[in-house]
N, C-alpha and C. Protein backbone atom coordinates (compact mmCIF):
# COMPACT_ATOMS: atom_id res chain seq x y z
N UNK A 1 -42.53 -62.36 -83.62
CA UNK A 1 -42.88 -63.67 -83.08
C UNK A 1 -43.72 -64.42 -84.11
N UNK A 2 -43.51 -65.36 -84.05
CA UNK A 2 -44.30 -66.64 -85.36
C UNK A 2 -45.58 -66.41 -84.82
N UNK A 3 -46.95 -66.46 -85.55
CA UNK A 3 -47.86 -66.52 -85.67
C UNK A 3 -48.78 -67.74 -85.15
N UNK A 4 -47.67 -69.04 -84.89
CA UNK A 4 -47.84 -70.14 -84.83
C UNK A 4 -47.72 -70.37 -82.84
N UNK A 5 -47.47 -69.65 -82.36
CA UNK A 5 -47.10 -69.52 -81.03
C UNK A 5 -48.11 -68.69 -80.29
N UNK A 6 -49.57 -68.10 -81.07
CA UNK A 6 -50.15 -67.90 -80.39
C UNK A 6 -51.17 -68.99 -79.32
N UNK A 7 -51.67 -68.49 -78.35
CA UNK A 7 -52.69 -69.11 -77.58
C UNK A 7 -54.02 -68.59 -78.42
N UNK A 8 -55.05 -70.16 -78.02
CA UNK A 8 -56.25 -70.02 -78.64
C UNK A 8 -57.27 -70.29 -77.88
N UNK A 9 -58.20 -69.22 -78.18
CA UNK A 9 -59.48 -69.35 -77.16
C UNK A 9 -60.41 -68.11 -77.52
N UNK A 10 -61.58 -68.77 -77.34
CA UNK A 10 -63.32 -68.09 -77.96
C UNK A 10 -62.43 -66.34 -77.51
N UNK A 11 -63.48 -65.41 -78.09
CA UNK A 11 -63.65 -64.37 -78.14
C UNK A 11 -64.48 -63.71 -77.25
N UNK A 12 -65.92 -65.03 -76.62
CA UNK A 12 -66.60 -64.26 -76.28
C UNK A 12 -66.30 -65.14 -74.91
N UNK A 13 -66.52 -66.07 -74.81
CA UNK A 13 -66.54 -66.69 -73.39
C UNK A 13 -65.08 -67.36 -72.91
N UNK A 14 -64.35 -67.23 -73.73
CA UNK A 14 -62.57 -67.79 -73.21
C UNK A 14 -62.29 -68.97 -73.14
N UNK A 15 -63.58 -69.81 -73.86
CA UNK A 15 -63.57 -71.34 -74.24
C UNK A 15 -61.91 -72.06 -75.15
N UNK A 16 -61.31 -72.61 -74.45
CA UNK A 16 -60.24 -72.86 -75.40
C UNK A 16 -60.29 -74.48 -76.07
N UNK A 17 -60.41 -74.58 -77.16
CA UNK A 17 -60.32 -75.75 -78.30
C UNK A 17 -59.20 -77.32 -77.89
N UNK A 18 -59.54 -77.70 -77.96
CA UNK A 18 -58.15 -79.16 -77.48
C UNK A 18 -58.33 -79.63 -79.40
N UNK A 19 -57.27 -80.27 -79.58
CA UNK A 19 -57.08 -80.86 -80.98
C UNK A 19 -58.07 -82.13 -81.08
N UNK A 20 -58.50 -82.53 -80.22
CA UNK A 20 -59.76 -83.59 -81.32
C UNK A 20 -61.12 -82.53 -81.02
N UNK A 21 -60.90 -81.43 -80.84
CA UNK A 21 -62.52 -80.13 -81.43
C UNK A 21 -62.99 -80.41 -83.16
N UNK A 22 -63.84 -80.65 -83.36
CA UNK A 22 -63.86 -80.20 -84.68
C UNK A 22 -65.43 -79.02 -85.23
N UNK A 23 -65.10 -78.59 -86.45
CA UNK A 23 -66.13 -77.71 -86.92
C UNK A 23 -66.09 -78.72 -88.61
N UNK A 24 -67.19 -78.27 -88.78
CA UNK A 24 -67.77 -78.53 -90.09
C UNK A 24 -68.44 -77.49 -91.84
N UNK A 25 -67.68 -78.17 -92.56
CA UNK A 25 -67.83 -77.02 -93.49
C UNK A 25 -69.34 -77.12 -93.95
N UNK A 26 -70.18 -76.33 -93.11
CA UNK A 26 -71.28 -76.44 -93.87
C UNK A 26 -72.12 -74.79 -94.16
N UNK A 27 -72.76 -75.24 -95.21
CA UNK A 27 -73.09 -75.51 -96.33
C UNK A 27 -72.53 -76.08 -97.65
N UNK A 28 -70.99 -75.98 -97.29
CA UNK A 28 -70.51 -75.80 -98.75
C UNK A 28 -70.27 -77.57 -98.69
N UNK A 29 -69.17 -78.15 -97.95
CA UNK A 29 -68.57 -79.50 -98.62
C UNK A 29 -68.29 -80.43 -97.59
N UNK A 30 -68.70 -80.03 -96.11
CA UNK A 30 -69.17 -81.61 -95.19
C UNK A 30 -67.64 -81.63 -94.74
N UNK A 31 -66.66 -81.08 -95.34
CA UNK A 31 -65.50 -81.62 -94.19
C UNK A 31 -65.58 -80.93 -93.08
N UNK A 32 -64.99 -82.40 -92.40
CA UNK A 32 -64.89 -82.19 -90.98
C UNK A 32 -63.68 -82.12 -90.73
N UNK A 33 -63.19 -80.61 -89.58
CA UNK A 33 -61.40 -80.74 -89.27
C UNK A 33 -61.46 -79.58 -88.20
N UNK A 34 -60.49 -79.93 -87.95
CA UNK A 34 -60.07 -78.77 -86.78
C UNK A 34 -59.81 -77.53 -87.69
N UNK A 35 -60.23 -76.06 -87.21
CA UNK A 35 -60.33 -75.39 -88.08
C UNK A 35 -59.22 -74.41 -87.96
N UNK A 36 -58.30 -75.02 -86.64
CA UNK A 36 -57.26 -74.04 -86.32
C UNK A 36 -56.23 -74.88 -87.06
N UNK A 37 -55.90 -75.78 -87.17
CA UNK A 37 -54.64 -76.48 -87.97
C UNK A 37 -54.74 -75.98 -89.23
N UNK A 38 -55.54 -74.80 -89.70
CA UNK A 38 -55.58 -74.68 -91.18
C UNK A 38 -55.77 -72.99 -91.38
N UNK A 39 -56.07 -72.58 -89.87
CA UNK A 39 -56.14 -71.26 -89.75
C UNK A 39 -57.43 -70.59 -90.23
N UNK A 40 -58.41 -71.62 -90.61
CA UNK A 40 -59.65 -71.36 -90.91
C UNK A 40 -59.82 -71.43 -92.39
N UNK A 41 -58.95 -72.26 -93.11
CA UNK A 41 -59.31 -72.72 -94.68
C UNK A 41 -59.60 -74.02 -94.53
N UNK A 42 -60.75 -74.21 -95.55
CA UNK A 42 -61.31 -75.67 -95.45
C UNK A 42 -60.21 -76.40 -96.15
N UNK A 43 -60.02 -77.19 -95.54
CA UNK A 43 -59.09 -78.48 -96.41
C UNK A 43 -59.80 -79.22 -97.78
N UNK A 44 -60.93 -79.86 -97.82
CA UNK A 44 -62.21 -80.33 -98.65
C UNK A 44 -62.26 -79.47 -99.87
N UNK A 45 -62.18 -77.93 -99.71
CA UNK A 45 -63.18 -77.18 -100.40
C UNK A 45 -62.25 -75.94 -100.60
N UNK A 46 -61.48 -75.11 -100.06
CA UNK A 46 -60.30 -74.18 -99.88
C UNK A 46 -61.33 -73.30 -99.37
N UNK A 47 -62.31 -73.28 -98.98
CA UNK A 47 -63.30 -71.58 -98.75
C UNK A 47 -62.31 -71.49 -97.36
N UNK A 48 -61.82 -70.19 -97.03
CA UNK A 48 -61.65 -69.52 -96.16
C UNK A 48 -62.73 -68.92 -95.02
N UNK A 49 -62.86 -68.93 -93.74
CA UNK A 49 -64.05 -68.91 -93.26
C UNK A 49 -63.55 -67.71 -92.14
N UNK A 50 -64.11 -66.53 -92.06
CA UNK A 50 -63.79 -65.30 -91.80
C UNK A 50 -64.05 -65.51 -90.24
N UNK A 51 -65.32 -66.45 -90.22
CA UNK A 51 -66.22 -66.69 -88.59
C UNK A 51 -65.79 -67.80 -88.43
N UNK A 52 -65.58 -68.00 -86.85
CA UNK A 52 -65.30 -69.50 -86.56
C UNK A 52 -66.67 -69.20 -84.89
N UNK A 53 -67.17 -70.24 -85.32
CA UNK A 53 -68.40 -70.72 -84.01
C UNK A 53 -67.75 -71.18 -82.84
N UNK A 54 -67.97 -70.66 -81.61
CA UNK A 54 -67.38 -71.42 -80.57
C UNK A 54 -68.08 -72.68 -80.18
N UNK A 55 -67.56 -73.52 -80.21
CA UNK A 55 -69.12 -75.19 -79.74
C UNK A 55 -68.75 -75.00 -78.51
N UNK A 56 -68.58 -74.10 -77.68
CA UNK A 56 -68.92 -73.85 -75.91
C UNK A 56 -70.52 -73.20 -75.99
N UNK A 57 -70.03 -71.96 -76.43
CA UNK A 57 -71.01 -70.81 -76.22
C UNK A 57 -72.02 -70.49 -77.40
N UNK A 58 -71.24 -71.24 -78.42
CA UNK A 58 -72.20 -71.03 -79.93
C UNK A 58 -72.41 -69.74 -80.17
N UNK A 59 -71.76 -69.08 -80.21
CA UNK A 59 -71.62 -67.61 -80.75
C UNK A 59 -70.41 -67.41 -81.62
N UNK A 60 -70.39 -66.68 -83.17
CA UNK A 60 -69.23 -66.73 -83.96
C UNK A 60 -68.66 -65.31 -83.67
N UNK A 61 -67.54 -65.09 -83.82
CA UNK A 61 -66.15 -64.32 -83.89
C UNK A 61 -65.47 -64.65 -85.41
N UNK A 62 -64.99 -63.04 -85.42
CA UNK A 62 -63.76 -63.25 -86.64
C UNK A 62 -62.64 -64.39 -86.28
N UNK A 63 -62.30 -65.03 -87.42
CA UNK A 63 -61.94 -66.64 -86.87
C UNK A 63 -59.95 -65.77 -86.55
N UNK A 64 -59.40 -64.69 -86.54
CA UNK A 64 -58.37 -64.35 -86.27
C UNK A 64 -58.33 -63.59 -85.00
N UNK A 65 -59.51 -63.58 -83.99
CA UNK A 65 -59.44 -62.71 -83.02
C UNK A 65 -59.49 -64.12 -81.94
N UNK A 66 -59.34 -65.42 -82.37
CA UNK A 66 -59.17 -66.18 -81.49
C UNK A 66 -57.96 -66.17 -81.24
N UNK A 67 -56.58 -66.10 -82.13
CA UNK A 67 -55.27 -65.70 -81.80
C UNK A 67 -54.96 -64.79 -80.77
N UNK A 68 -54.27 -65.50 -79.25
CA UNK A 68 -53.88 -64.53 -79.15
C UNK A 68 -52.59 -64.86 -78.61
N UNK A 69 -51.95 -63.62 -79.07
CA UNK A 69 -49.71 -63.68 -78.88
C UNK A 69 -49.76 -63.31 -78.07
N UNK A 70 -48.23 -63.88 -77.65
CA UNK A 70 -47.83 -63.00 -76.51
C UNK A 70 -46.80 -62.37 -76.61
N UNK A 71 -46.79 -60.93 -75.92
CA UNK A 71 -45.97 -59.71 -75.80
C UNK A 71 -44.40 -60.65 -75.97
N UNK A 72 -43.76 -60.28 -76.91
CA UNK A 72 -42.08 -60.52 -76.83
C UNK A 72 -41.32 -59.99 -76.07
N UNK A 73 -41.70 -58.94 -75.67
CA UNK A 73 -40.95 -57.90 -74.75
C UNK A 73 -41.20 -58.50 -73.53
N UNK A 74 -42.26 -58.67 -73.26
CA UNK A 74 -42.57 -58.67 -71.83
C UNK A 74 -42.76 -60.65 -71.22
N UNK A 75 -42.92 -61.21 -72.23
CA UNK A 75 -42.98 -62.65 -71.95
C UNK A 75 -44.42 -63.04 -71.75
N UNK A 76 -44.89 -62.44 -71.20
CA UNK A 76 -46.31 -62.64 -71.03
C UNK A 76 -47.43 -62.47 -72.21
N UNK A 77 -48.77 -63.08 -72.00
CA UNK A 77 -49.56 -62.76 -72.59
C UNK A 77 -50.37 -61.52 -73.29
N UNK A 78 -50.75 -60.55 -74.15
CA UNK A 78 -50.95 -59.65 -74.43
C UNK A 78 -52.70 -59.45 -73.62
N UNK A 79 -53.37 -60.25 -74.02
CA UNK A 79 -54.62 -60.45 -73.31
C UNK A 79 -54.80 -61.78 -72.28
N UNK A 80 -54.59 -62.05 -71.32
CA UNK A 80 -54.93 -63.12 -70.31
C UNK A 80 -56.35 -63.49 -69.90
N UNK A 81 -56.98 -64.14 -70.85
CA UNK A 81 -58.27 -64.92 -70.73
C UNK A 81 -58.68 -64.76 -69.22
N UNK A 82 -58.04 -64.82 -68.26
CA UNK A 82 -58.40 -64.69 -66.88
C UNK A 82 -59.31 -63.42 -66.67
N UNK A 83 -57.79 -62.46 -67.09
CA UNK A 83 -58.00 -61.08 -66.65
C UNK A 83 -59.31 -60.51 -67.44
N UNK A 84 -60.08 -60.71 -68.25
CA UNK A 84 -60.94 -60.23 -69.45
C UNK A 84 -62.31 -60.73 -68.78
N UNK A 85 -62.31 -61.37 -67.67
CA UNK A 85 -63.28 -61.90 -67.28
C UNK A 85 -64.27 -60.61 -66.33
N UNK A 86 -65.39 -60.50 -66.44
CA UNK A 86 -65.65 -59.35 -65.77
C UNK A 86 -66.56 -59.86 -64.34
């Protein structure tokens, strides 16, 4: 399955992003962009950014554990943001 077909949402609280979200490259070079249209490389600057901050909960995650696919086999989601809720 394309990589591009996952669902996106925080790690820690299940906050999910809409396309005018943005993050900011800082320290290094001030651009401002959505950080999922790029998969977490700065556009401005090329730094790759390992952490992505949730602006819900403000807590960072590896910026690839916000991906999440869904099962091909089964059609469904592999993790359901619902179900993870305790």
């Amino acid at each position: 399955m394309s990589r591009d077909k996952a669902d996106i949402w925080c790690p820690e609280c299940k906050w999910r992003p809409t396309p005018e979200c943005r993050w900011v490259c800082t320290p290094r070079c001030g651009t401002v962009w959505n950080t999922f249209w790029t998969r977490g490389v700065c556009p401005g600057c090329a730094v790759k950014w390992t952490h992505t901050a949730c602006l819900a909960c403000q807590k960072f995650s590896p910026h690839e554990a916000w991906y999440h696919h869904r099962d091909p086999d089964a059609g469904a989601q592999v993790a359901d943001p619902a179900s993870l809720e305790a």
